[in-house]
Each structure stands twice: as C-alpha cells, then as structure tokens.
PDB file of N, CA and C in Angstrom:
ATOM      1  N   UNK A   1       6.094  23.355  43.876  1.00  0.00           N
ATOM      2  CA  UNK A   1       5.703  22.068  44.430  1.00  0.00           C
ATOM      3  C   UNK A   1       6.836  21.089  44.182  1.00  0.00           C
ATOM      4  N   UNK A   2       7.004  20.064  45.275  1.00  0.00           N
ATOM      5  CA  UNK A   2       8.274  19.381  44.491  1.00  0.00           C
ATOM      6  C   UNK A   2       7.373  17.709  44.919  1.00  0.00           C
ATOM      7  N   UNK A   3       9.120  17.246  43.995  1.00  0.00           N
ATOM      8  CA  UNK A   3       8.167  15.931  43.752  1.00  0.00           C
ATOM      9  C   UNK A   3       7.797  15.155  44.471  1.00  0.00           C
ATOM     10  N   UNK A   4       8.829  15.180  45.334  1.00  0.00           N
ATOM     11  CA  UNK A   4       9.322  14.400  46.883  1.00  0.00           C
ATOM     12  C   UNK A   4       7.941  14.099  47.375  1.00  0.00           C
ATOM     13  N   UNK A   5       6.974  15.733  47.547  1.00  0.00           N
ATOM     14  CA  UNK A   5       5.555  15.096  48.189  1.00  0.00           C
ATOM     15  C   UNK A   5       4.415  13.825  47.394  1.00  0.00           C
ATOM     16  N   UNK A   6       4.707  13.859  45.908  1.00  0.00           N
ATOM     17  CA  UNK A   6       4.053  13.190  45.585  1.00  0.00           C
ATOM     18  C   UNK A   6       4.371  11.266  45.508  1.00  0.00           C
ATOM     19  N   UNK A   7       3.624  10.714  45.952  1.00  0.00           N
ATOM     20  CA  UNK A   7       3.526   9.280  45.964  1.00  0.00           C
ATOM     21  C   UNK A   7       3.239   7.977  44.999  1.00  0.00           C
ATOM     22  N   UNK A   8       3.338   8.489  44.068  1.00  0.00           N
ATOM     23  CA  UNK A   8       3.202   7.118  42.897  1.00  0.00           C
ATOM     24  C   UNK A   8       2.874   6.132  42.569  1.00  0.00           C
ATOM     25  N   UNK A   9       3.581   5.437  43.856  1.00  0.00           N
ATOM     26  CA  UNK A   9       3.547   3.945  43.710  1.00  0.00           C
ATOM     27  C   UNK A   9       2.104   3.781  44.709  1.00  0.00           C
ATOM     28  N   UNK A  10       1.881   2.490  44.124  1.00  0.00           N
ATOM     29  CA  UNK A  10       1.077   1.590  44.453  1.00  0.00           C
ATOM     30  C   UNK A  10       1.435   0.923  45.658  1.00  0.00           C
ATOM     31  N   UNK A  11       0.161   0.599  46.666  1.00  0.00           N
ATOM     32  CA  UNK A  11       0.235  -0.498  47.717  1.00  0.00           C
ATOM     33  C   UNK A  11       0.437  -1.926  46.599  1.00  0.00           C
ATOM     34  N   UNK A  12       1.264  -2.580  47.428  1.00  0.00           N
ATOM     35  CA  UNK A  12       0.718  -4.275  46.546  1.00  0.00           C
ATOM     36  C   UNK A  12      -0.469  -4.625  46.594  1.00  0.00           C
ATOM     37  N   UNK A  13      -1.299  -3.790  47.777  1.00  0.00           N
ATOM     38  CA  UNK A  13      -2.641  -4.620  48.137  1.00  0.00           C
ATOM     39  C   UNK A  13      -3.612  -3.804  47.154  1.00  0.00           C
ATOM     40  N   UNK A  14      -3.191  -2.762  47.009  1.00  0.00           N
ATOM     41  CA  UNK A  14      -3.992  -2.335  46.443  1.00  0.00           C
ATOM     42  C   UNK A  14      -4.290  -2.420  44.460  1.00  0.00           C
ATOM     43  N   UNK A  15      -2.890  -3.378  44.059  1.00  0.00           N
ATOM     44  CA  UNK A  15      -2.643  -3.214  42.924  1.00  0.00           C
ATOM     45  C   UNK A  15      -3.624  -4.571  42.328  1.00  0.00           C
ATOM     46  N   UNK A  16      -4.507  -4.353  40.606  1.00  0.00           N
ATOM     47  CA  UNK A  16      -5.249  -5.255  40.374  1.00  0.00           C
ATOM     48  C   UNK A  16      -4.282  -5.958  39.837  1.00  0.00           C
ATOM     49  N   UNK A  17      -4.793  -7.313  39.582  1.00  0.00           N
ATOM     50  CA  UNK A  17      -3.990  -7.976  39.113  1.00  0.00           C
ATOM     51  C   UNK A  17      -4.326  -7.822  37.311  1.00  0.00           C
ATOM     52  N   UNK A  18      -3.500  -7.991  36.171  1.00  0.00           N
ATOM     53  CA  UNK A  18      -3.696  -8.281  35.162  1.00  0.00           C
ATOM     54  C   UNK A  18      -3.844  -9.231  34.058  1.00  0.00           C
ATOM     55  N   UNK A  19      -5.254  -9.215  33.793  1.00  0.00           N
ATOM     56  CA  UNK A  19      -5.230 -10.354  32.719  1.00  0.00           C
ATOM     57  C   UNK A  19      -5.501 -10.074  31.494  1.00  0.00           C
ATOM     58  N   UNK A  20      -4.565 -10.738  30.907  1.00  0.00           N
ATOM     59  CA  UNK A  20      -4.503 -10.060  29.089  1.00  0.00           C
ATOM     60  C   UNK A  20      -5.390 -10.781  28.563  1.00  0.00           C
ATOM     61  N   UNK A  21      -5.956  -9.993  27.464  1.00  0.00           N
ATOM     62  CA  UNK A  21      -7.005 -10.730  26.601  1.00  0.00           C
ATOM     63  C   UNK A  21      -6.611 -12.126  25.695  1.00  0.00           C
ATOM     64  N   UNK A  22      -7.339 -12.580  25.493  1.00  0.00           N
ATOM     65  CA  UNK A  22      -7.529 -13.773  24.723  1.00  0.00           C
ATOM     66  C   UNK A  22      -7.006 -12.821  23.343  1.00  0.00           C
ATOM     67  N   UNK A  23      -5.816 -14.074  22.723  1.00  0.00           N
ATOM     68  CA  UNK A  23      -5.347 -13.372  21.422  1.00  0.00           C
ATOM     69  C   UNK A  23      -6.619 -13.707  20.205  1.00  0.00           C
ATOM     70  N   UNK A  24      -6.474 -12.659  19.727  1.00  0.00           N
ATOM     71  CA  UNK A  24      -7.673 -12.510  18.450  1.00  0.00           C
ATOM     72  C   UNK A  24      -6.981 -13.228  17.285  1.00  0.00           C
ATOM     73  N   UNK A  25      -8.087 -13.658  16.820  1.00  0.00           N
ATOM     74  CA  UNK A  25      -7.669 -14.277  15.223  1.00  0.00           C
ATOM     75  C   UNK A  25      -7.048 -13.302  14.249  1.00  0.00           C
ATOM     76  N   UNK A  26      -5.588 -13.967  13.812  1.00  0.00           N
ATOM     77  CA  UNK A  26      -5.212 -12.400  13.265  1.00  0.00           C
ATOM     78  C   UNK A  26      -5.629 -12.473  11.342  1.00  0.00           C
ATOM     79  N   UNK A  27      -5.647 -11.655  10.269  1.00  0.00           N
ATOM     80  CA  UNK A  27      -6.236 -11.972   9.152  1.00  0.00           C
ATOM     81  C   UNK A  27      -4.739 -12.662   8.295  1.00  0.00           C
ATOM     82  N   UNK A  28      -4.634 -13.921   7.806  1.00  0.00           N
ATOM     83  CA  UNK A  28      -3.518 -14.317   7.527  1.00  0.00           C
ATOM     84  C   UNK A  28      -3.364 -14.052   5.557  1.00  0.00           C
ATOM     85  N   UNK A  29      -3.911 -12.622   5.195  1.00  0.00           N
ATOM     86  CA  UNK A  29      -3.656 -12.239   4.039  1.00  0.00           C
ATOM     87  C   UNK A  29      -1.897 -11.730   3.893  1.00  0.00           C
ATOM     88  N   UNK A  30      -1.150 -12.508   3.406  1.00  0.00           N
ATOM     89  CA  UNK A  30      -0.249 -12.193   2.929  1.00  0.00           C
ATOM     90  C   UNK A  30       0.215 -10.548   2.268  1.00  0.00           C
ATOM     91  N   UNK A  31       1.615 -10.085   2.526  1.00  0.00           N
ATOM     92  CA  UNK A  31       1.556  -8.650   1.876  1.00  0.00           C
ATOM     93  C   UNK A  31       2.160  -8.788   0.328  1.00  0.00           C
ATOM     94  N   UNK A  32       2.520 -10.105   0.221  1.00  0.00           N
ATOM     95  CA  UNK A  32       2.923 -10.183  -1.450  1.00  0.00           C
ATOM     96  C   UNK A  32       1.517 -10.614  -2.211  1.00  0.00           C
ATOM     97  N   UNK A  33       0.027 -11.113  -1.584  1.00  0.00           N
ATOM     98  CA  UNK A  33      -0.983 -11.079  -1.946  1.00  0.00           C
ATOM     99  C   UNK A  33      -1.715  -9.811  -2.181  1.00  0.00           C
ATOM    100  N   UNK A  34      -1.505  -8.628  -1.188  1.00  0.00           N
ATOM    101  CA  UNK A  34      -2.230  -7.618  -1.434  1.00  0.00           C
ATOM    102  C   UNK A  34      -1.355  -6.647  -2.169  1.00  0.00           C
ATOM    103  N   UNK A  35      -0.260  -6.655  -2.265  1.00  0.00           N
ATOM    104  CA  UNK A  35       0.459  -6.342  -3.373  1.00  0.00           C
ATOM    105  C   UNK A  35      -0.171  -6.503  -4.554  1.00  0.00           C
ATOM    106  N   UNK A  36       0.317  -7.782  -5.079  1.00  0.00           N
ATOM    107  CA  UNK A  36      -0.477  -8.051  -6.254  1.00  0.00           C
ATOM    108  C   UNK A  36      -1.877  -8.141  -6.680  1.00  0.00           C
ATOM    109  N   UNK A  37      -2.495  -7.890  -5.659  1.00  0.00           N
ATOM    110  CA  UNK A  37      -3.922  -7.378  -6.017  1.00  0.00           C
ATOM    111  C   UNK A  37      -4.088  -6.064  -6.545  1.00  0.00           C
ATOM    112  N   UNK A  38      -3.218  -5.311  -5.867  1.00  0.00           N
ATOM    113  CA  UNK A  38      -3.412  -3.745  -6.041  1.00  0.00           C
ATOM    114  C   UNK A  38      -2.736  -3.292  -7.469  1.00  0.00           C
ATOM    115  N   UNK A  39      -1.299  -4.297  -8.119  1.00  0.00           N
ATOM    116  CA  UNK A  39      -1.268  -3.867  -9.372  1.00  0.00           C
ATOM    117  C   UNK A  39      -2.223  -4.377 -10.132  1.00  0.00           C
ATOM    118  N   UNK A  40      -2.810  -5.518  -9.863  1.00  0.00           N
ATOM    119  CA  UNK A  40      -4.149  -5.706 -11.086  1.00  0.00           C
ATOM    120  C   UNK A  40      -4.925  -5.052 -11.178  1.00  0.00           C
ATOM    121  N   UNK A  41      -5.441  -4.504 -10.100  1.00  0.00           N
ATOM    122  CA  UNK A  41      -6.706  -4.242 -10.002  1.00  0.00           C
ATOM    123  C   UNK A  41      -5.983  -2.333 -10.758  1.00  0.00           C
ATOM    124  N   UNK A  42      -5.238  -2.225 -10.524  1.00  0.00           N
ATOM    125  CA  UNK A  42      -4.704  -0.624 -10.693  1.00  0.00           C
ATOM    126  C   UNK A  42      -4.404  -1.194 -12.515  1.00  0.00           C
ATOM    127  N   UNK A  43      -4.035  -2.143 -12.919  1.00  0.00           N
ATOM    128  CA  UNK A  43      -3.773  -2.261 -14.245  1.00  0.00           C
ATOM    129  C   UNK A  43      -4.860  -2.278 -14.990  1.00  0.00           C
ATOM    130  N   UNK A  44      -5.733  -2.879 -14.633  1.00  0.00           N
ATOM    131  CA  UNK A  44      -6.984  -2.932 -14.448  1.00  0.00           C
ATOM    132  C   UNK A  44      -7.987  -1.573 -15.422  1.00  0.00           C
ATOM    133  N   UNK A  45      -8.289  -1.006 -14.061  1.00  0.00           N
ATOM    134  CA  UNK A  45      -8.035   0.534 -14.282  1.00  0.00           C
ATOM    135  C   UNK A  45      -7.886   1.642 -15.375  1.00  0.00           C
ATOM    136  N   UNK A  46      -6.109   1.582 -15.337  1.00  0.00           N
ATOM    137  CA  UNK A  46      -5.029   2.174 -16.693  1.00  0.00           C
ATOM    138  C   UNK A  46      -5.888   1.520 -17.852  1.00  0.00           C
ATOM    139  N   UNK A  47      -6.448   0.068 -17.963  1.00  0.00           N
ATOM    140  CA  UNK A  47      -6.675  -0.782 -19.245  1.00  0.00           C
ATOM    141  C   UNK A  47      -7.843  -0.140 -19.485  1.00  0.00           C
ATOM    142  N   UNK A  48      -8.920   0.337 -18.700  1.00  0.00           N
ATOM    143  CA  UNK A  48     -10.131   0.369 -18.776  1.00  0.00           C
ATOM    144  C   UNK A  48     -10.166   2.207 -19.462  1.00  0.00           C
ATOM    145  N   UNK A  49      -9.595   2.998 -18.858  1.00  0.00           N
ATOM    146  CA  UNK A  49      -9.125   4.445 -18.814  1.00  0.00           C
ATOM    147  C   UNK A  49      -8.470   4.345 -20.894  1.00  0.00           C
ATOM    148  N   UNK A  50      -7.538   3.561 -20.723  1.00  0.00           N
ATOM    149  CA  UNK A  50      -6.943   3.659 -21.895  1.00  0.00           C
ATOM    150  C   UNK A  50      -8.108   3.726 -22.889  1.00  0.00           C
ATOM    151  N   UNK A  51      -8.625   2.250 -23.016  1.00  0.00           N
ATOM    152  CA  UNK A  51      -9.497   2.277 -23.860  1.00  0.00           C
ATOM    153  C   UNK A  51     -10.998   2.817 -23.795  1.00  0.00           C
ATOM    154  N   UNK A  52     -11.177   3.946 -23.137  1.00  0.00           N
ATOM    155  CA  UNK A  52     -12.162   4.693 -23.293  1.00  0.00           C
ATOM    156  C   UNK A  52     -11.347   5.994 -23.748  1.00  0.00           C
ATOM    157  N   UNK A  53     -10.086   6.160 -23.489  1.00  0.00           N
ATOM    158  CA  UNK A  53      -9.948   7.535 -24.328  1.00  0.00           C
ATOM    159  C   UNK A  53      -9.090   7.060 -25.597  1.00  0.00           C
ATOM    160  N   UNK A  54      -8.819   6.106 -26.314  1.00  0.00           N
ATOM    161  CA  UNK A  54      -8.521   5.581 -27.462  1.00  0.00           C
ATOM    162  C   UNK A  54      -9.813   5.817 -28.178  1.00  0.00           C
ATOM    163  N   UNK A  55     -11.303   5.129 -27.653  1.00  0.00           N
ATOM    164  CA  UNK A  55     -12.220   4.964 -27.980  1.00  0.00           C
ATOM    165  C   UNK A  55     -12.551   6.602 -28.503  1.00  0.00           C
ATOM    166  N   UNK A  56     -12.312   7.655 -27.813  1.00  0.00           N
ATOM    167  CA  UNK A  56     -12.480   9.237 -27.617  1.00  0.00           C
ATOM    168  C   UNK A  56     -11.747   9.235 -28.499  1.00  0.00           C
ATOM    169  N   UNK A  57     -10.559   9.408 -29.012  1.00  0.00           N
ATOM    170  CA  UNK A  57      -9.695   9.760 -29.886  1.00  0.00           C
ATOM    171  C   UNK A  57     -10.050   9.057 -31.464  1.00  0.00           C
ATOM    172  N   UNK A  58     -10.642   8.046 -31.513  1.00  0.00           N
ATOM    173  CA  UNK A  58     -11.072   7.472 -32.736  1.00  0.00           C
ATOM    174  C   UNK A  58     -12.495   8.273 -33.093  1.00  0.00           C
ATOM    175  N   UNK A  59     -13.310   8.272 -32.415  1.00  0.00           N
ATOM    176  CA  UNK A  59     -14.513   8.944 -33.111  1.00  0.00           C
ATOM    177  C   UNK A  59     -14.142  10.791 -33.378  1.00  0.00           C
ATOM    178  N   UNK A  60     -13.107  11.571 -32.475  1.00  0.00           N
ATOM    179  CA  UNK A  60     -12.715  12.544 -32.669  1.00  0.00           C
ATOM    180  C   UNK A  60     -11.887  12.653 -33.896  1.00  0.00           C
ATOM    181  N   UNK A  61     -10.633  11.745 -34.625  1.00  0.00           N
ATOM    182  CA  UNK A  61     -10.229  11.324 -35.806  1.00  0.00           C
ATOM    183  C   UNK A  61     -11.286  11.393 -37.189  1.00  0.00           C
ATOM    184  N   UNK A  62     -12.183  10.518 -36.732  1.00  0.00           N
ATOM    185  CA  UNK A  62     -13.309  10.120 -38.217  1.00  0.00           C
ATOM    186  C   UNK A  62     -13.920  10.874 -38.343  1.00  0.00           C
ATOM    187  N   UNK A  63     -14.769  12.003 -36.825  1.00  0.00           N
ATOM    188  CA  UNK A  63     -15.174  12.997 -37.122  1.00  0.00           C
ATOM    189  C   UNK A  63     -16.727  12.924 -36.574  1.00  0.00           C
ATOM    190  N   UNK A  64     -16.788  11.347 -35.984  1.00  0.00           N
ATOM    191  CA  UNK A  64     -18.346  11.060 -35.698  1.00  0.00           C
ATOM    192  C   UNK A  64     -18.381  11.669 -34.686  1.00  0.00           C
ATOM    193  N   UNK A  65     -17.678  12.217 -33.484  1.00  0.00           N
ATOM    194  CA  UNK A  65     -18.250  12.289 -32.060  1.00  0.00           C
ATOM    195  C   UNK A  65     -19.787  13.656 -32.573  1.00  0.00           C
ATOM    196  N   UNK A  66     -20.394  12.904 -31.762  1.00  0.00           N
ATOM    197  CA  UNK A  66     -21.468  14.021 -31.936  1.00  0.00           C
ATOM    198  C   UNK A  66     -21.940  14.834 -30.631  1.00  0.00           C
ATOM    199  N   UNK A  67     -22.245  16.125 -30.338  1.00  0.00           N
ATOM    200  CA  UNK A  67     -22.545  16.643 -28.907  1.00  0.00           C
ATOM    201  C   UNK A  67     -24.113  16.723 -28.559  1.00  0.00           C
ATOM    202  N   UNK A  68     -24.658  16.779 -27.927  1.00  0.00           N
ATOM    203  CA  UNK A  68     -26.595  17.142 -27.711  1.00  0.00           C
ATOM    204  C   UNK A  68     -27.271  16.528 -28.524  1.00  0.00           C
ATOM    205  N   UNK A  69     -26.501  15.275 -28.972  1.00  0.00           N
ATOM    206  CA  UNK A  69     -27.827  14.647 -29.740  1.00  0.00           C
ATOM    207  C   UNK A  69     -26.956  12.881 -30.838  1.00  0.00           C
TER     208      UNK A  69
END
C-alpha cells in the first residue's frame, strides 16, 4: 500500500475549532517546603525507631525483658 493514497489532512471546513481549558489552580507548595517536611518527618521516625530499640537494649542489659507474661 503506499502512502500517496492516503489523505490526512483536514478540510478547513471540516476542522473544529479549539478551545483550551480554563487554567486550573495550580498547588503553590514550594519544593524547599516539601523537602523539609520529608527530613522531619523521616527524622522523626529514626528518633522514634531509635528510642524504642535503646529502650529494647536496656531492659535486655538489666535482664528485665520478660516473654508470655
């Protein structure tokens, strides 16, 4: 088949016209804001993690951890 037969283009009459949408509200969060959200909230985290296995490591030390009861 070649290409020659095929037709492509558009009549003008037949072409719609285009109307672009109304621009949307865009979200004006900063990326040095969500940055620094994400190391707190991730430090956060590490702080919370730490001191539950510090917490693990001290009663394993003294000897209290107790299992089933």
């Amino acid at each position: 088949m070649r290409n020659d037969d095929l037709n492509l283009h558009a009549d003008p009459d037949d072409q719609e016209h285009f109307t672009p949408r109304a621009p949307q509200a865009k979200r004006q969060k900063s990326l040095v804001l969500q940055v620094a959200l994400g190391v707190f909230i991730g430090g956060l985290a590490l702080w919370l993690v730490q001191l539950g296995a510090t917490a693990l490591m001290a009663k394993l030390a003294m000897g209290t951890l107790q299992f089933g009861g």
